[in-house]
C-alpha atoms as a PDB file:
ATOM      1  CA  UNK A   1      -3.392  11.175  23.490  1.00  0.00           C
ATOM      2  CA  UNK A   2      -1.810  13.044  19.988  1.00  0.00           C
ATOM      3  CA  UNK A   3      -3.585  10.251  18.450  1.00  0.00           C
ATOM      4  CA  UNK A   4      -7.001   9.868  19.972  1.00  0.00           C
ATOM      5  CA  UNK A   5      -7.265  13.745  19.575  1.00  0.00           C
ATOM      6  CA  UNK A   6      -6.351  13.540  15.694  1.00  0.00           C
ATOM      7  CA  UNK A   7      -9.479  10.571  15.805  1.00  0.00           C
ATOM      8  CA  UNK A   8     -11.679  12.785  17.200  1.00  0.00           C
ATOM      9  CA  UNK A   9     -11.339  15.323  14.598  1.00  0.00           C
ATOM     10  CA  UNK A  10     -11.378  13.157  11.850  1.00  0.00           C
ATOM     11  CA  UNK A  11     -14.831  11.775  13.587  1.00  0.00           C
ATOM     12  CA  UNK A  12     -16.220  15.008  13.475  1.00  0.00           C
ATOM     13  CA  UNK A  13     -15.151  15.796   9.781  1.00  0.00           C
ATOM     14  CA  UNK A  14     -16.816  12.590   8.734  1.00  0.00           C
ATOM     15  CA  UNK A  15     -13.445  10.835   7.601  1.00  0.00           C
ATOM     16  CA  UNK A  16     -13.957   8.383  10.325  1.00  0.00           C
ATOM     17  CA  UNK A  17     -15.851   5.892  12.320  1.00  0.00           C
ATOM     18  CA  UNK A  18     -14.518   3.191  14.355  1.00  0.00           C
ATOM     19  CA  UNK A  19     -10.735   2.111  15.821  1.00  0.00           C
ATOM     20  CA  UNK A  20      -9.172  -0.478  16.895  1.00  0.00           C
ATOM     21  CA  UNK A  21      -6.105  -1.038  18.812  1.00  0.00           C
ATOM     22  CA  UNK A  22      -3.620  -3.806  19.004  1.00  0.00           C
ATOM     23  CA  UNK A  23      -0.828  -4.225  21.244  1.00  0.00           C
ATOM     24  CA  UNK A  24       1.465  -7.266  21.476  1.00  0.00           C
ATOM     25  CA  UNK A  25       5.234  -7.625  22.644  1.00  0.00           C
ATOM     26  CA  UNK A  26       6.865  -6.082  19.699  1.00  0.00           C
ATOM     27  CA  UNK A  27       4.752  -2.988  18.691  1.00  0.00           C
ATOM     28  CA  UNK A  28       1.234  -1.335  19.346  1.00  0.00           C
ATOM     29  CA  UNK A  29      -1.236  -0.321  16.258  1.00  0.00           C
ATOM     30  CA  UNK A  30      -3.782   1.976  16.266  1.00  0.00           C
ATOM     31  CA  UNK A  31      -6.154   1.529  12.942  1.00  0.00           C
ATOM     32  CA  UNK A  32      -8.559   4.091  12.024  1.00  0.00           C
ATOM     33  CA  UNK A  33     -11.769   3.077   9.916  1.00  0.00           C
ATOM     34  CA  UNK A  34     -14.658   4.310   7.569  1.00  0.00           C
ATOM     35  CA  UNK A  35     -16.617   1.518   8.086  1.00  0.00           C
ATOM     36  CA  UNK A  36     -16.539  -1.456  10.553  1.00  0.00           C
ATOM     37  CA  UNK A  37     -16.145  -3.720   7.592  1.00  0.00           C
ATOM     38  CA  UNK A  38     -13.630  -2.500   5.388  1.00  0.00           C
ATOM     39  CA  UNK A  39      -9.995  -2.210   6.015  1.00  0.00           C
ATOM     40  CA  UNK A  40      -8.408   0.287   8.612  1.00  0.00           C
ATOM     41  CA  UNK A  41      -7.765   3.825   6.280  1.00  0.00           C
ATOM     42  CA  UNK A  42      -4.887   4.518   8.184  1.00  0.00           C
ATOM     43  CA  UNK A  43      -2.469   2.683  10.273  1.00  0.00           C
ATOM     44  CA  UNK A  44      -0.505   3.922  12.993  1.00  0.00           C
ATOM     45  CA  UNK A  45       2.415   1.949  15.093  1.00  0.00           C
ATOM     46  CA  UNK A  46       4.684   2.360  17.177  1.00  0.00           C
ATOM     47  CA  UNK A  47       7.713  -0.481  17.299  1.00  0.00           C
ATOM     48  CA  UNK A  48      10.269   0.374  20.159  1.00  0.00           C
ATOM     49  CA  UNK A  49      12.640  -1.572  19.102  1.00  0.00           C
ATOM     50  CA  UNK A  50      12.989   0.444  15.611  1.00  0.00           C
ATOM     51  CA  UNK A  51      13.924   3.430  17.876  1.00  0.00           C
ATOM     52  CA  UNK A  52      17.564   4.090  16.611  1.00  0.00           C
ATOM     53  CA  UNK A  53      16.931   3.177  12.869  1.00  0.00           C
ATOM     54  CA  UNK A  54      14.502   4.548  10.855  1.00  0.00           C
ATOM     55  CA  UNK A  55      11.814   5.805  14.079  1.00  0.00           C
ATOM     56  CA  UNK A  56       9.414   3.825  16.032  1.00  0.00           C
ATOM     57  CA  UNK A  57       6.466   5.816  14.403  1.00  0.00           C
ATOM     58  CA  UNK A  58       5.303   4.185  11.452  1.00  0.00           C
ATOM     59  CA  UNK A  59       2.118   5.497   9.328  1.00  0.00           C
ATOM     60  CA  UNK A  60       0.361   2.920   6.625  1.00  0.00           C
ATOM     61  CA  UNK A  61      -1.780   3.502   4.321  1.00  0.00           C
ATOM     62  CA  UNK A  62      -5.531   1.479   3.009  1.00  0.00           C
ATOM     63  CA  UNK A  63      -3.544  -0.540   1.079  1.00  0.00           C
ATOM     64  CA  UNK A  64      -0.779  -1.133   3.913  1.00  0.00           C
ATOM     65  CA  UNK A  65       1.934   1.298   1.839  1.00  0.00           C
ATOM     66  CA  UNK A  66       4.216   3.124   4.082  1.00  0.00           C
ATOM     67  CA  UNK A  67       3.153   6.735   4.202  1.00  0.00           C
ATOM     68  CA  UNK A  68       5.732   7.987   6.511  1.00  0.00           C
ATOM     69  CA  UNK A  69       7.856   6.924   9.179  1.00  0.00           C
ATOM     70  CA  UNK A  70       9.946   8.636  11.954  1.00  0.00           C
ATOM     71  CA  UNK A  71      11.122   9.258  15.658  1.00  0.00           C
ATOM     72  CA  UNK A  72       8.409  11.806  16.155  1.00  0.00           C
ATOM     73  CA  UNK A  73       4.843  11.151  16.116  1.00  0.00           C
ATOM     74  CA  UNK A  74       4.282  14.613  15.293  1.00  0.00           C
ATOM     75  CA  UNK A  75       5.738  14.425  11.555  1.00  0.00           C
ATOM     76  CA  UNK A  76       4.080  11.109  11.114  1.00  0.00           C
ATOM     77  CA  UNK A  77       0.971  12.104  11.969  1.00  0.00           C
ATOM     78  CA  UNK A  78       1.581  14.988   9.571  1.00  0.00           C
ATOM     79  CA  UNK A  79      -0.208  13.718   6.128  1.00  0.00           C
ATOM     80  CA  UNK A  80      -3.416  13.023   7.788  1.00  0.00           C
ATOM     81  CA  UNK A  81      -3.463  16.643   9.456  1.00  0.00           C
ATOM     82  CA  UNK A  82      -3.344  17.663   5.822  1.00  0.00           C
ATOM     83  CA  UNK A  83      -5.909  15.603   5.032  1.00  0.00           C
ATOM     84  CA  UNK A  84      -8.145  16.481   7.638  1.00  0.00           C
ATOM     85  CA  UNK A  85      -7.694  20.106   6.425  1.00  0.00           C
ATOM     86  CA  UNK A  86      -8.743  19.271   3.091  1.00  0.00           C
ATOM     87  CA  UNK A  87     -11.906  17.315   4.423  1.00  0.00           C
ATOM     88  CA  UNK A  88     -12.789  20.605   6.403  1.00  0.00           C
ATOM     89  CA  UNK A  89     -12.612  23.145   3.900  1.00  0.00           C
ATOM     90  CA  UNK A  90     -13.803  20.478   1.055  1.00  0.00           C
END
């Protein structure tokens, strides 16, 4: 829900316009998009089985860089609530 709330803002800033989601045995993806044809901006999974190592919450960037990763989805999610604040007062 944390995450389909931060797509909806993002939507209604203008930073975004289409998902997609993935799920398969070993981790689920959401990947958010400017444009239907380009690749996702951001990258969000979640891999259960990374749970008591570095966090199951992984955030990638355009390029598919690790922006931050961590057990709470809250601090992952945290660079693109800055970013979002920056595309609203921008």
């Amino acid at each position: 829900m944390r995450i389909l709330d931060l797509y909806g803002r993002m939507v209604a800033a203008g930073e975004w316009r289409d998902y997609a989601m993935d799920f398969t045995k070993d981790y689920a993806a959401f990947a958010a998009f400017r444009r239907t044809t380009e690749r996702p901006q951001a990258r969000i999974e979640k891999r259960p089985a990374l749970r008591n190592r570095q966090g199951m919450w992984t955030l990638f960037g355009e390029h598919g860089q690790i922006l931050k990763r961590g057990h709470e989805l809250a601090g992952v999610l945290a660079p693109m609530e800055r970013r979002l604040v920056k595309a609203v007062e921008g």
